[in-house]
Protein backbone atom coordinates (compact mmCIF):
# COMPACT_ATOMS: atom_id res chain seq x y z
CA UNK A 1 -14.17 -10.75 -11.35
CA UNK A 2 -16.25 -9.19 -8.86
CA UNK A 3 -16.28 -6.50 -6.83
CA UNK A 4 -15.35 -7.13 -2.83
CA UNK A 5 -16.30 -4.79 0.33
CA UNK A 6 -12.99 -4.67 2.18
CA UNK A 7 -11.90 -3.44 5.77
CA UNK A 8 -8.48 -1.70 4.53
CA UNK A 9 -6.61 -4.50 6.58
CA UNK A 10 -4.23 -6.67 5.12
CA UNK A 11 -0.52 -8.74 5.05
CA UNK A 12 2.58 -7.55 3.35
CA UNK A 13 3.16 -10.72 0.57
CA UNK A 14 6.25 -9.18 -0.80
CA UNK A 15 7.83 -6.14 -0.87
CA UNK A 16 10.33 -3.41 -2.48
CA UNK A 17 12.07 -0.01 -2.71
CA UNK A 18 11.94 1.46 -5.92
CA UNK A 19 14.77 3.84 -6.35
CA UNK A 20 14.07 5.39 -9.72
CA UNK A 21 11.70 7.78 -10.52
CA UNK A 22 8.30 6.23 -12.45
CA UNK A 23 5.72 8.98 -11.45
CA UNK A 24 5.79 12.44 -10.32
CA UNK A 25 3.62 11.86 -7.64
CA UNK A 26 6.13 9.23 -5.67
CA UNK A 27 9.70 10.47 -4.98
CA UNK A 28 12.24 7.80 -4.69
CA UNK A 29 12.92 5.94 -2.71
CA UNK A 30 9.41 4.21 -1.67
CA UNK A 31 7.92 0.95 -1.08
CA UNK A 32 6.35 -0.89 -3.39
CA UNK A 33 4.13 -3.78 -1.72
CA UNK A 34 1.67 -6.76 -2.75
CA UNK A 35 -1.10 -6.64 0.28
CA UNK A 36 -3.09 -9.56 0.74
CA UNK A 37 -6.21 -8.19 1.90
CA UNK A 38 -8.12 -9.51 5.13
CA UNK A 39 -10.86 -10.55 2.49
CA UNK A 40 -9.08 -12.16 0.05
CA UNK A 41 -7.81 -10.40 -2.85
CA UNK A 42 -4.53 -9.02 -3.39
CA UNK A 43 -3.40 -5.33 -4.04
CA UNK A 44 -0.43 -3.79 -5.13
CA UNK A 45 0.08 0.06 -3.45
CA UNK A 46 2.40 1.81 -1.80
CA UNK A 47 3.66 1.47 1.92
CA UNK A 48 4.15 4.70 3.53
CA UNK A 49 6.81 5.06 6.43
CA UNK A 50 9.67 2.68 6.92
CA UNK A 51 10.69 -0.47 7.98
CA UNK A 52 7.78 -2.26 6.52
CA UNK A 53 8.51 -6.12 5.71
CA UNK A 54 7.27 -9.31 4.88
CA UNK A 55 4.52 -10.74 7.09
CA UNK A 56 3.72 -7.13 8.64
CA UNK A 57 0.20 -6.33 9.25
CA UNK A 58 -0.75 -2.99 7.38
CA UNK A 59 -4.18 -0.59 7.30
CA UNK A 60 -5.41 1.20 4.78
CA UNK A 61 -4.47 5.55 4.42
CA UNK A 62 -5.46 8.10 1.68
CA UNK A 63 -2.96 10.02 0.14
CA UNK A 64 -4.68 13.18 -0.91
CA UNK A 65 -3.96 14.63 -4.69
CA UNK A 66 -5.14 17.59 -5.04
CA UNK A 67 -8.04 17.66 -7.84
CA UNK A 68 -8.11 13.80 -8.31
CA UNK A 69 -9.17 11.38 -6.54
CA UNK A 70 -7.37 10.34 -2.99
CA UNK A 71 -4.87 7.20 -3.55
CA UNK A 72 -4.80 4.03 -1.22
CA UNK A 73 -1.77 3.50 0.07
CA UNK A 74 -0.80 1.14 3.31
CA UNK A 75 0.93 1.98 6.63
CA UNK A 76 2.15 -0.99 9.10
CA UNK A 77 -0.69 -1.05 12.00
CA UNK A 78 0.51 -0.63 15.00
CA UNK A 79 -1.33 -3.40 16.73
């Protein structure tokens, strides 16, 4: 495994709403996505706003935590 620079762009592979709580930090519902990344590998994070769906073309946002570290999470890009 190594590490691989990435541009925060990516493809929706599949995607869900999860309607239960899991963590305290995500309030149901939300979607839960696999991104392919632009570069190659594929992540599994959160999609932020609605609507999102297979195929859609998504960009990297921080979701800020207070004293930890920010979270990536994905938003469709609206190009």
């Amino acid at each position: 495994m190594d590490w691989v620079e990435a541009t925060g762009t990516g493809t929706i592979y599949s995607i869900t709403t999860v309607r239960i709580p899991v963590i305290a930090d995500l309030t149901p519902p939300y979607l839960l996505a696999l991104v392919d990344l632009d570069e190659g590998p594929r992540l599994l994070t959160n999609i932020e706003g609605e609507g999102a769906s297979i195929g859609d073309r998504v960009r990297i946002a921080w979701r800020n935590r207070g004293s930890l570290p920010p979270l990536p999470i994905f938003k469709k890009d609206p190009r």
